[in-house]
PDB file of N, CA and C in Angstrom:
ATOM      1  N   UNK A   1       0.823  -1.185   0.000  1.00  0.00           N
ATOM      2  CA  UNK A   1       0.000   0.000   0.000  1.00  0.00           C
ATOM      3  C   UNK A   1       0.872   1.256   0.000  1.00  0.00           C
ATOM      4  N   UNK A   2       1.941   1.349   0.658  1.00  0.00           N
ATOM      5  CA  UNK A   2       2.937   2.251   0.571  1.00  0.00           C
ATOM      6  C   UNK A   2       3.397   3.036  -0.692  1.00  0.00           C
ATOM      7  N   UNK A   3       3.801   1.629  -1.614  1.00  0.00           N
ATOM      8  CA  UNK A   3       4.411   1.822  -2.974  1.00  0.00           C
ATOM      9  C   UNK A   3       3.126   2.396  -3.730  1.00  0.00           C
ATOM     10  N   UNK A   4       1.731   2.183  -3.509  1.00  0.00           N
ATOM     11  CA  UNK A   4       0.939   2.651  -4.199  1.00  0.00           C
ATOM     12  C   UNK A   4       0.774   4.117  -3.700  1.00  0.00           C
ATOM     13  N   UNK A   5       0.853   4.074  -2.716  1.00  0.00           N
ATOM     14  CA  UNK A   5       0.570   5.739  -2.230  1.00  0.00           C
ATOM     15  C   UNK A   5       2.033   6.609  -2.962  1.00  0.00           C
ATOM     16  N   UNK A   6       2.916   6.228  -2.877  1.00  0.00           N
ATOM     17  CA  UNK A   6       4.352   7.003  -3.396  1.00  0.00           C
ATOM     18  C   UNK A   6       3.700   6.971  -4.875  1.00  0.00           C
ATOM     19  N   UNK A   7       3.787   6.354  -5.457  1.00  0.00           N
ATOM     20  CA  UNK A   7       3.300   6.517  -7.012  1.00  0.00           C
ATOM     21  C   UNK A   7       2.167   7.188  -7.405  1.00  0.00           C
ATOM     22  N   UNK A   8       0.974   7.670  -6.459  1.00  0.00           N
ATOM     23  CA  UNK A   8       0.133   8.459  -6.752  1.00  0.00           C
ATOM     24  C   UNK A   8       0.429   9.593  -6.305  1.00  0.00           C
ATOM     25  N   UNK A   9       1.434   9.772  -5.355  1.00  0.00           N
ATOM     26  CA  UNK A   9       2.183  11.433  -4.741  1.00  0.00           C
ATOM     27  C   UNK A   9       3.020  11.673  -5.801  1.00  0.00           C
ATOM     28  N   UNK A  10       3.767  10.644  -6.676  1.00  0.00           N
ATOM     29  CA  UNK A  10       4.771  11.313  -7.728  1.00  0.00           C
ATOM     30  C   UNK A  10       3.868  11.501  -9.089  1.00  0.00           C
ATOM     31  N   UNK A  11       2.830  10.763  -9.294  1.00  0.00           N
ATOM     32  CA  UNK A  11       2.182  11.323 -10.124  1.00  0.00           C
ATOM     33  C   UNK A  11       1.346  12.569  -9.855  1.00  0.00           C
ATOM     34  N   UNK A  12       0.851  13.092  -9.262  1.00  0.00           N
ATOM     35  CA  UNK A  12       0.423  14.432  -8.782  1.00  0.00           C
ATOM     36  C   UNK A  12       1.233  15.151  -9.067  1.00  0.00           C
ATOM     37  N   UNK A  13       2.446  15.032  -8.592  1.00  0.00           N
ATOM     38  CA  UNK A  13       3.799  16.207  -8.342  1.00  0.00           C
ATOM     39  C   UNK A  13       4.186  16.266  -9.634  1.00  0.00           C
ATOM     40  N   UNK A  14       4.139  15.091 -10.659  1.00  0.00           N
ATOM     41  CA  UNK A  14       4.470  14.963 -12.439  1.00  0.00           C
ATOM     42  C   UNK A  14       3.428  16.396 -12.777  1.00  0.00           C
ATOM     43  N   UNK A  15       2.399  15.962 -12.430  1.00  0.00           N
ATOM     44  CA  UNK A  15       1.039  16.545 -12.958  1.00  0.00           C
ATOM     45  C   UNK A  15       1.240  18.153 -12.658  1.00  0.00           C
ATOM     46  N   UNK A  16       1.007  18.486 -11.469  1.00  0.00           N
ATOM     47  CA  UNK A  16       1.474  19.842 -10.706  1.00  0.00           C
ATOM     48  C   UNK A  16       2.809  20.752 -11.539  1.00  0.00           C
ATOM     49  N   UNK A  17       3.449  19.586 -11.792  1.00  0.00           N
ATOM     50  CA  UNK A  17       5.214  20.077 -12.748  1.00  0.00           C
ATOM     51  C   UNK A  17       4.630  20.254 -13.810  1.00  0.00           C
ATOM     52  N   UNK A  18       4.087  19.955 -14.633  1.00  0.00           N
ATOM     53  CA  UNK A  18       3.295  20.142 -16.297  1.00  0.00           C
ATOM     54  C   UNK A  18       2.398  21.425 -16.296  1.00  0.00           C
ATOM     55  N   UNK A  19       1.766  21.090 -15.519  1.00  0.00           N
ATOM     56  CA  UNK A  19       0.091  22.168 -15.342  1.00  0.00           C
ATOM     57  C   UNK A  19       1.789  23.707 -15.134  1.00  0.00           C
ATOM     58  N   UNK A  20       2.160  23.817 -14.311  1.00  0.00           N
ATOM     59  CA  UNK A  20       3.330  24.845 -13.915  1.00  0.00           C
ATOM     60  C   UNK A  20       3.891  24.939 -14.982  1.00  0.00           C
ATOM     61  N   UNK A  21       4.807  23.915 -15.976  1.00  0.00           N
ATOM     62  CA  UNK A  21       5.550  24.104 -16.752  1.00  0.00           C
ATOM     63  C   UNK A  21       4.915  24.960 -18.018  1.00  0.00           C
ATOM     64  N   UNK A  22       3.919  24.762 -18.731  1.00  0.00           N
ATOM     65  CA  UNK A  22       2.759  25.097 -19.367  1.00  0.00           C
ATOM     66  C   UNK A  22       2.374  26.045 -19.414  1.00  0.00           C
ATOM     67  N   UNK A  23       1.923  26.622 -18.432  1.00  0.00           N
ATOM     68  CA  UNK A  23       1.511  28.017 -18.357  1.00  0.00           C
ATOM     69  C   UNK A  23       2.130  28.705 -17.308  1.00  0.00           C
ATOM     70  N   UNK A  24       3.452  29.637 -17.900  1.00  0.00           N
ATOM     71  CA  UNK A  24       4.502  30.336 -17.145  1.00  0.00           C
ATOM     72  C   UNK A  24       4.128  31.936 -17.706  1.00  0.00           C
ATOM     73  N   UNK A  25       2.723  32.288 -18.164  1.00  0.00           N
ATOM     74  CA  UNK A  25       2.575  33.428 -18.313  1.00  0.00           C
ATOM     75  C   UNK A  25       1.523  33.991 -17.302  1.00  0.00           C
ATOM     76  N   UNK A  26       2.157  35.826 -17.078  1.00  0.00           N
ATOM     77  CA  UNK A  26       2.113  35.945 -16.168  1.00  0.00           C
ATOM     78  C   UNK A  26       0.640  36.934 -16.087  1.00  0.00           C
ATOM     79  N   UNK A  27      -0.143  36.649 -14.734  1.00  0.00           N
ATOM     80  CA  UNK A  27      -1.306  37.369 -14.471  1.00  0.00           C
ATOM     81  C   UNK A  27      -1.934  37.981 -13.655  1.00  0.00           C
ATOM     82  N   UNK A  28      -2.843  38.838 -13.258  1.00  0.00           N
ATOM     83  CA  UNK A  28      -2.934  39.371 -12.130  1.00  0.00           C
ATOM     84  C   UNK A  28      -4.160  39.495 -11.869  1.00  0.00           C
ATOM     85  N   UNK A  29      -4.397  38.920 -10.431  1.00  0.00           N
ATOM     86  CA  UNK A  29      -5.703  38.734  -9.754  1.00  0.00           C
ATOM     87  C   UNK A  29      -6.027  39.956  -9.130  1.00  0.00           C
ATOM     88  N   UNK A  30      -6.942  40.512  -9.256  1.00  0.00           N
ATOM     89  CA  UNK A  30      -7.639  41.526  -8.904  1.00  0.00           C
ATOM     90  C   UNK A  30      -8.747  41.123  -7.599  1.00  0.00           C
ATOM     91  N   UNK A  31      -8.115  41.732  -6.309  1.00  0.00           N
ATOM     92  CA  UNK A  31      -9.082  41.069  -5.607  1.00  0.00           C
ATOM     93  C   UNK A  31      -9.722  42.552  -4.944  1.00  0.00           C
ATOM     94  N   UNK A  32     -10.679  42.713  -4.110  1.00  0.00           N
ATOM     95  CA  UNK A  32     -11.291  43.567  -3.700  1.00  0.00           C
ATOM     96  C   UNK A  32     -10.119  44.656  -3.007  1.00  0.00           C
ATOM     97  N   UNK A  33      -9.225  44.638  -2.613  1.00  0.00           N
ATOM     98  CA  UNK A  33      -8.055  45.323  -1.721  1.00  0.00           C
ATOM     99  C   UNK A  33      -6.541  45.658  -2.195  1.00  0.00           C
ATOM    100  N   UNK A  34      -6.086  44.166  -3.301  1.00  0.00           N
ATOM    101  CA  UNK A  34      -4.881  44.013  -3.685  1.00  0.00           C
ATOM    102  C   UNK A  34      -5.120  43.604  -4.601  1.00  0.00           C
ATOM    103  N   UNK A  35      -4.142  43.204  -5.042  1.00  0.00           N
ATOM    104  CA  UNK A  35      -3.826  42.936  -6.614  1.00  0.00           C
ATOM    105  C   UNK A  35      -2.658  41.667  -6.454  1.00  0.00           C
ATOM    106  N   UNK A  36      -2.971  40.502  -6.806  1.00  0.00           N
ATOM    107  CA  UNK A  36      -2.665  39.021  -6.886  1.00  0.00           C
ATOM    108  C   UNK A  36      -1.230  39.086  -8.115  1.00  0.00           C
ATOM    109  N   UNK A  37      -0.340  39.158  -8.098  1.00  0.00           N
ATOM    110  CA  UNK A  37       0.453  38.778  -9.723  1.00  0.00           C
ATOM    111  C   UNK A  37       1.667  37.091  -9.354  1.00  0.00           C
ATOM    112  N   UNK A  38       1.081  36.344 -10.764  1.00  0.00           N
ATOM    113  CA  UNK A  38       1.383  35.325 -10.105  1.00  0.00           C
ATOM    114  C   UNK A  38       1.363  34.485 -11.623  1.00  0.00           C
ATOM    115  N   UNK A  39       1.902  33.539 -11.981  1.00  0.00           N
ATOM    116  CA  UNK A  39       1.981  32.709 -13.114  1.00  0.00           C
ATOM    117  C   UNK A  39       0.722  32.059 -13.252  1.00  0.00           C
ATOM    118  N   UNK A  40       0.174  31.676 -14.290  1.00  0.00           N
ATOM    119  CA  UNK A  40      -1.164  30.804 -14.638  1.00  0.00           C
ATOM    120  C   UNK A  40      -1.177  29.629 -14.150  1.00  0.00           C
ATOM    121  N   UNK A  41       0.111  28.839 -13.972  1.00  0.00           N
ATOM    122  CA  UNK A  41      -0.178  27.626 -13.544  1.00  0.00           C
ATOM    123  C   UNK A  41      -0.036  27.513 -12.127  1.00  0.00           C
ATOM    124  N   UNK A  42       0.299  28.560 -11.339  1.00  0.00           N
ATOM    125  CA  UNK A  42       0.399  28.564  -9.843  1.00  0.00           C
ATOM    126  C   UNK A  42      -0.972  28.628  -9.165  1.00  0.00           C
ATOM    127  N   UNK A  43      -1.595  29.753 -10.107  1.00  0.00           N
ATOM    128  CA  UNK A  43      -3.173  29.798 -10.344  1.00  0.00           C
ATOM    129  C   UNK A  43      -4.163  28.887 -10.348  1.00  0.00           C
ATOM    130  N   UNK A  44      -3.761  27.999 -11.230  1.00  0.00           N
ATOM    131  CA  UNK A  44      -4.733  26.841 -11.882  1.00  0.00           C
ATOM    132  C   UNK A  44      -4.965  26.133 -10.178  1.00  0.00           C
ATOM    133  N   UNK A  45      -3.334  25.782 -10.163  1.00  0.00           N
ATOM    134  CA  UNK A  45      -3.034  24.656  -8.785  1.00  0.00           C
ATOM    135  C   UNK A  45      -3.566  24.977  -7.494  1.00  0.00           C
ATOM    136  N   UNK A  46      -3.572  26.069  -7.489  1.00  0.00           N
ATOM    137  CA  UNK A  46      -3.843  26.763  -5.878  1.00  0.00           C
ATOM    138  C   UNK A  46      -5.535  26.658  -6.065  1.00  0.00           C
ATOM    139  N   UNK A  47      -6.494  27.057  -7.601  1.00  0.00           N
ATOM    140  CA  UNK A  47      -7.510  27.347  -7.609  1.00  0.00           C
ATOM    141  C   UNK A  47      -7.972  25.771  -7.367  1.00  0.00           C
ATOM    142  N   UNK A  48      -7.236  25.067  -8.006  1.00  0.00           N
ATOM    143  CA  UNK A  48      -7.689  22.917  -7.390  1.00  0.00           C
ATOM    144  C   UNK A  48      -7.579  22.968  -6.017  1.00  0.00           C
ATOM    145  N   UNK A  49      -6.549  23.672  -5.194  1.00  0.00           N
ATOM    146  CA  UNK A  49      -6.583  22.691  -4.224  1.00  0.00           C
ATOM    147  C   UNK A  49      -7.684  23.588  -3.308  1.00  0.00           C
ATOM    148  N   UNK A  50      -7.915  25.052  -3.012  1.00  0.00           N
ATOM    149  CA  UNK A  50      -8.534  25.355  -2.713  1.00  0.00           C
ATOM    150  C   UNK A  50     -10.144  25.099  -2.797  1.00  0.00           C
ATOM    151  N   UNK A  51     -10.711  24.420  -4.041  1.00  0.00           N
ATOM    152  CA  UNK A  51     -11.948  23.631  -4.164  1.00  0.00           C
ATOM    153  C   UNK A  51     -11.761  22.047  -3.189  1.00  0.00           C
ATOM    154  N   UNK A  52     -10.618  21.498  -3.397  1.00  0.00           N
ATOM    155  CA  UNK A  52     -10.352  20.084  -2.501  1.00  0.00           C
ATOM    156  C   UNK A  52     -10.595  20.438  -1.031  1.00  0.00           C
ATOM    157  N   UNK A  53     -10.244  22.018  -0.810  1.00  0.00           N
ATOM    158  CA  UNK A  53     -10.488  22.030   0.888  1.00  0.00           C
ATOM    159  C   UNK A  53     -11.666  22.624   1.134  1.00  0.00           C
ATOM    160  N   UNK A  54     -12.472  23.245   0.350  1.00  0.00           N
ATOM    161  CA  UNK A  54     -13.654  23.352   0.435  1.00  0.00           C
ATOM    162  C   UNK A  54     -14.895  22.062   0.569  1.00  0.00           C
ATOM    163  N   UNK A  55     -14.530  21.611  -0.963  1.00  0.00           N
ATOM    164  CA  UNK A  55     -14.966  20.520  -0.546  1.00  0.00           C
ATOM    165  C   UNK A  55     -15.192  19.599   0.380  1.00  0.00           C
ATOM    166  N   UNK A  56     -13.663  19.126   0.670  1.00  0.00           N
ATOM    167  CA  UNK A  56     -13.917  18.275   1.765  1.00  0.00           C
ATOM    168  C   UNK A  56     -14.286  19.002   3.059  1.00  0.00           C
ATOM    169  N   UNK A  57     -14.604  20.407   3.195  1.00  0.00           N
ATOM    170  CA  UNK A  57     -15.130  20.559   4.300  1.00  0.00           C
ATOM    171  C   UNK A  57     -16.830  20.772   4.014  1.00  0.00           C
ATOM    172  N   UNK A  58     -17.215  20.798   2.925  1.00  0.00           N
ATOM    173  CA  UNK A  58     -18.563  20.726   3.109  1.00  0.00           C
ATOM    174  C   UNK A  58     -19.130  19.282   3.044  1.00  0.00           C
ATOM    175  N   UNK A  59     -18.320  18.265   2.967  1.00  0.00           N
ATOM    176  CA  UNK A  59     -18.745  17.104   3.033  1.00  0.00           C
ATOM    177  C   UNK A  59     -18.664  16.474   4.810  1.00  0.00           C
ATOM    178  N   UNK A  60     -17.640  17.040   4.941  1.00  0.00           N
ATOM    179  CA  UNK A  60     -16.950  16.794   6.700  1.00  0.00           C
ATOM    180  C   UNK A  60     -18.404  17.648   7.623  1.00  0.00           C
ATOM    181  N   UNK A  61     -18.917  18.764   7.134  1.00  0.00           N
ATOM    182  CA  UNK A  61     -19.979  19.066   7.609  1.00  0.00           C
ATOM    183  C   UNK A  61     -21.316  18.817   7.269  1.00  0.00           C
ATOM    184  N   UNK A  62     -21.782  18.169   6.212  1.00  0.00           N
ATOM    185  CA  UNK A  62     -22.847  17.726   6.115  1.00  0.00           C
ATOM    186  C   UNK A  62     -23.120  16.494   6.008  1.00  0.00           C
ATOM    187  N   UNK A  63     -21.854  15.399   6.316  1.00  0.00           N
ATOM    188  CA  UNK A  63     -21.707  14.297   5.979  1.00  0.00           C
ATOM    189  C   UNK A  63     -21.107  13.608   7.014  1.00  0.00           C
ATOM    190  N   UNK A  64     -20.523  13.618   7.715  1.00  0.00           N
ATOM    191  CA  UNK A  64     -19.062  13.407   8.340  1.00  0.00           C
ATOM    192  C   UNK A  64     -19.769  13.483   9.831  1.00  0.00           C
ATOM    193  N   UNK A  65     -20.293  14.785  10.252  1.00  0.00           N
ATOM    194  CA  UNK A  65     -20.287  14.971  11.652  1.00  0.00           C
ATOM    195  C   UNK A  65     -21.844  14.754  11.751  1.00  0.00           C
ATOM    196  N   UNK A  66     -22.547  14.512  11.091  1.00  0.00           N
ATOM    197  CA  UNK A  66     -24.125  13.958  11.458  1.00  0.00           C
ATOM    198  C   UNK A  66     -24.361  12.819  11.568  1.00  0.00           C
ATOM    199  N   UNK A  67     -23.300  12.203  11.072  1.00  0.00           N
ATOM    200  CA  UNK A  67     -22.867  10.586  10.933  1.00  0.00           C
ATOM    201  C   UNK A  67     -22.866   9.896  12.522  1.00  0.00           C
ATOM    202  N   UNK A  68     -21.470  10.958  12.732  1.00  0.00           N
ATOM    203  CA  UNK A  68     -21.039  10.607  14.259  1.00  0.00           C
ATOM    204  C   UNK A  68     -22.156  10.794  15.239  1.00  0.00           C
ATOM    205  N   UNK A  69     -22.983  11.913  14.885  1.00  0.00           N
ATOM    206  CA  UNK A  69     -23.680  11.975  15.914  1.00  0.00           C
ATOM    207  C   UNK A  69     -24.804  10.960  15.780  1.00  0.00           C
ATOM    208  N   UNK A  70     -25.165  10.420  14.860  1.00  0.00           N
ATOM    209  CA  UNK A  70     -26.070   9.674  14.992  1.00  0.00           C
ATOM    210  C   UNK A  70     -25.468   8.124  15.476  1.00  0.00           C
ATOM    211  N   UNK A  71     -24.642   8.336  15.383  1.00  0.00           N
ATOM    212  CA  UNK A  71     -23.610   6.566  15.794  1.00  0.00           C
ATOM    213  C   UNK A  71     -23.357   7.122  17.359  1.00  0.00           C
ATOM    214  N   UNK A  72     -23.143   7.983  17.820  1.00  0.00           N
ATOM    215  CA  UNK A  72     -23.139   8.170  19.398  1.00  0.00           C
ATOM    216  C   UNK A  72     -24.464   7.855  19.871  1.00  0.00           C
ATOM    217  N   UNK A  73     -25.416   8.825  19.412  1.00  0.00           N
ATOM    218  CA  UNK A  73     -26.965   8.485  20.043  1.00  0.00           C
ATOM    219  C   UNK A  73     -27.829   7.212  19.756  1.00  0.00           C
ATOM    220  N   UNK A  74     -26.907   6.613  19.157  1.00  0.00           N
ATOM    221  CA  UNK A  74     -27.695   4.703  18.599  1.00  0.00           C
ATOM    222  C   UNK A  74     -26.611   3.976  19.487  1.00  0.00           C
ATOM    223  N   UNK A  75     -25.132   4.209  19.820  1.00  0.00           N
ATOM    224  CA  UNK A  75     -24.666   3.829  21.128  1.00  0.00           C
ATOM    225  C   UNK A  75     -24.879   4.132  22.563  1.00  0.00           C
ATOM    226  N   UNK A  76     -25.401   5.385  22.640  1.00  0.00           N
ATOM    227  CA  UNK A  76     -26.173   5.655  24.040  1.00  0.00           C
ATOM    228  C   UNK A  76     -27.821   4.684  24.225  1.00  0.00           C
ATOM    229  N   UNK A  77     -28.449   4.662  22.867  1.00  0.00           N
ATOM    230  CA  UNK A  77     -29.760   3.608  22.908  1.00  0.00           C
ATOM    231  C   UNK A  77     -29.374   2.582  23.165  1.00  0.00           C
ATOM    232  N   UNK A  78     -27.865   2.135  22.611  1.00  0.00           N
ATOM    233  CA  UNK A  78     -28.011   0.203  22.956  1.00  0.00           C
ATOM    234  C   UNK A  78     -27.358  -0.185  24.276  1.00  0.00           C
ATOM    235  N   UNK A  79     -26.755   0.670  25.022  1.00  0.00           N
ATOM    236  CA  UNK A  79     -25.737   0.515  26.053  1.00  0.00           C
ATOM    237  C   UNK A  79     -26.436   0.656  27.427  1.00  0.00           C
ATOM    238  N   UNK A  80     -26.333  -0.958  28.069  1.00  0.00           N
ATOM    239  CA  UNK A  80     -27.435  -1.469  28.998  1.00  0.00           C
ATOM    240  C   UNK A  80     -26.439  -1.149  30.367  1.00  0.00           C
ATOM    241  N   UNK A  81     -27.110  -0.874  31.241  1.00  0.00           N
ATOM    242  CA  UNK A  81     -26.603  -0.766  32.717  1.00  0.00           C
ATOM    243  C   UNK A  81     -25.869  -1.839  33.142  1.00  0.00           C
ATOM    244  N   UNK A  82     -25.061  -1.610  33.570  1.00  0.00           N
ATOM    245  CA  UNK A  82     -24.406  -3.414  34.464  1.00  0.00           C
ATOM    246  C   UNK A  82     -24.593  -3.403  35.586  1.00  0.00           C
ATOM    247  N   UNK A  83     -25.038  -4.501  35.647  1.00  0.00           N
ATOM    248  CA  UNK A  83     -25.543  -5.014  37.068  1.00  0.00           C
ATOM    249  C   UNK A  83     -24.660  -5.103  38.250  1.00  0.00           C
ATOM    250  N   UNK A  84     -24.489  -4.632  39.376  1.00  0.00           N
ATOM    251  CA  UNK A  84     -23.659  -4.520  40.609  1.00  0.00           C
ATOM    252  C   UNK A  84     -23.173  -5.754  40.483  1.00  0.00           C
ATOM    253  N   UNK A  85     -21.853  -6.121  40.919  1.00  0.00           N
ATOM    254  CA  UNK A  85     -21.752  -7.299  41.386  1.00  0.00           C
ATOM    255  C   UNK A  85     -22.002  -7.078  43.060  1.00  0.00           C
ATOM    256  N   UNK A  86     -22.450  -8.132  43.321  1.00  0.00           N
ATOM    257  CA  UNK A  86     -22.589  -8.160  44.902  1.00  0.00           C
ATOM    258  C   UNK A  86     -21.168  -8.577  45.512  1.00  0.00           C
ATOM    259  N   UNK A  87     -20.915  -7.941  47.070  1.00  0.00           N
ATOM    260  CA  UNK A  87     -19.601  -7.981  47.416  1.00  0.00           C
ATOM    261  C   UNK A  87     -19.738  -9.439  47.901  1.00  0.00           C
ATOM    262  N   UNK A  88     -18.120 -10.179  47.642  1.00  0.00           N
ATOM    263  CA  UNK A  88     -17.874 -11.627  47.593  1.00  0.00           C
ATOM    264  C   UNK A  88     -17.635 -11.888  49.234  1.00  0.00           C
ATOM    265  N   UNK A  89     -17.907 -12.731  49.803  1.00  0.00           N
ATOM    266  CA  UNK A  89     -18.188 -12.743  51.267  1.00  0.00           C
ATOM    267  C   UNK A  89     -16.465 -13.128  51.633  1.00  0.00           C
ATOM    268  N   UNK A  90     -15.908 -13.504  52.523  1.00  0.00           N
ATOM    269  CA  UNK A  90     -14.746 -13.554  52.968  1.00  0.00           C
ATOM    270  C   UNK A  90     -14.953 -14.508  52.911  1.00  0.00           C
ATOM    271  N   UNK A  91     -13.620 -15.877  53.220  1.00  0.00           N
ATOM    272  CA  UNK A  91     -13.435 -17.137  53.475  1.00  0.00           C
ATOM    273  C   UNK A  91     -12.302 -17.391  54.390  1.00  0.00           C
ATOM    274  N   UNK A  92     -12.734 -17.558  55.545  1.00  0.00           N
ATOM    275  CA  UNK A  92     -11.657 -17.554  56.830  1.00  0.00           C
ATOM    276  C   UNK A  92     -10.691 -19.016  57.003  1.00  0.00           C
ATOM    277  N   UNK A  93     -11.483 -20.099  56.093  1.00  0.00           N
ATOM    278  CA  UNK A  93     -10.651 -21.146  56.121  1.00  0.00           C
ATOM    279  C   UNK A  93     -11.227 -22.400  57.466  1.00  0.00           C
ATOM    280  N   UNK A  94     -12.621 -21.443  57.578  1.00  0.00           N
ATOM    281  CA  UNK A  94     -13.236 -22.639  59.196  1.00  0.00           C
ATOM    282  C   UNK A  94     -13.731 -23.446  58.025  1.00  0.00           C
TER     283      UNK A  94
END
């Protein structure tokens, strides 16, 4: 599983190196305050990963943590009292 995970991190990083290599012309983001200047493919990459963390946080919140809570409150329904043990009497050896 290792070797598969390394080979999908070096293919990304191939991918990331191309998308970069590709578009080395230069542009400028206009944002409400400043002004962004930055290569197209730094752009592209940052504009992916920033949807990946969006994403996974609107899934982590509408998906993820209603989950848990419903797997806590179906473990608080099934989880039965235990019964005392009664204290074990002594044995003096008469």
């Amino acid at each position: 599983m290792k070797v598969f995970r390394l080979l999908v991190l070096l293919a990304v990083l191939l991918l990331g190196l191309i998308i970069g290599a590709m578009n080395m012309d230069e542009m400028t983001i206009n944002l409400l305050f400043t002004q962004l200047k930055t290569s197209i493919g730094v752009a592209i990459i940052a504009s992916l990963l920033i949807g990946v963390i969006v994403g996974a946080g609107l899934v982590l919140v509408s998906v993820v943590i209603p989950l848990y809570a419903q797997l806590r409150r179906a473990n608080k329904s099934v989880a039965t009292p235990v019964a005392p043990v009664p204290p074990s009497q002594s044995f003096d050896g008469r």
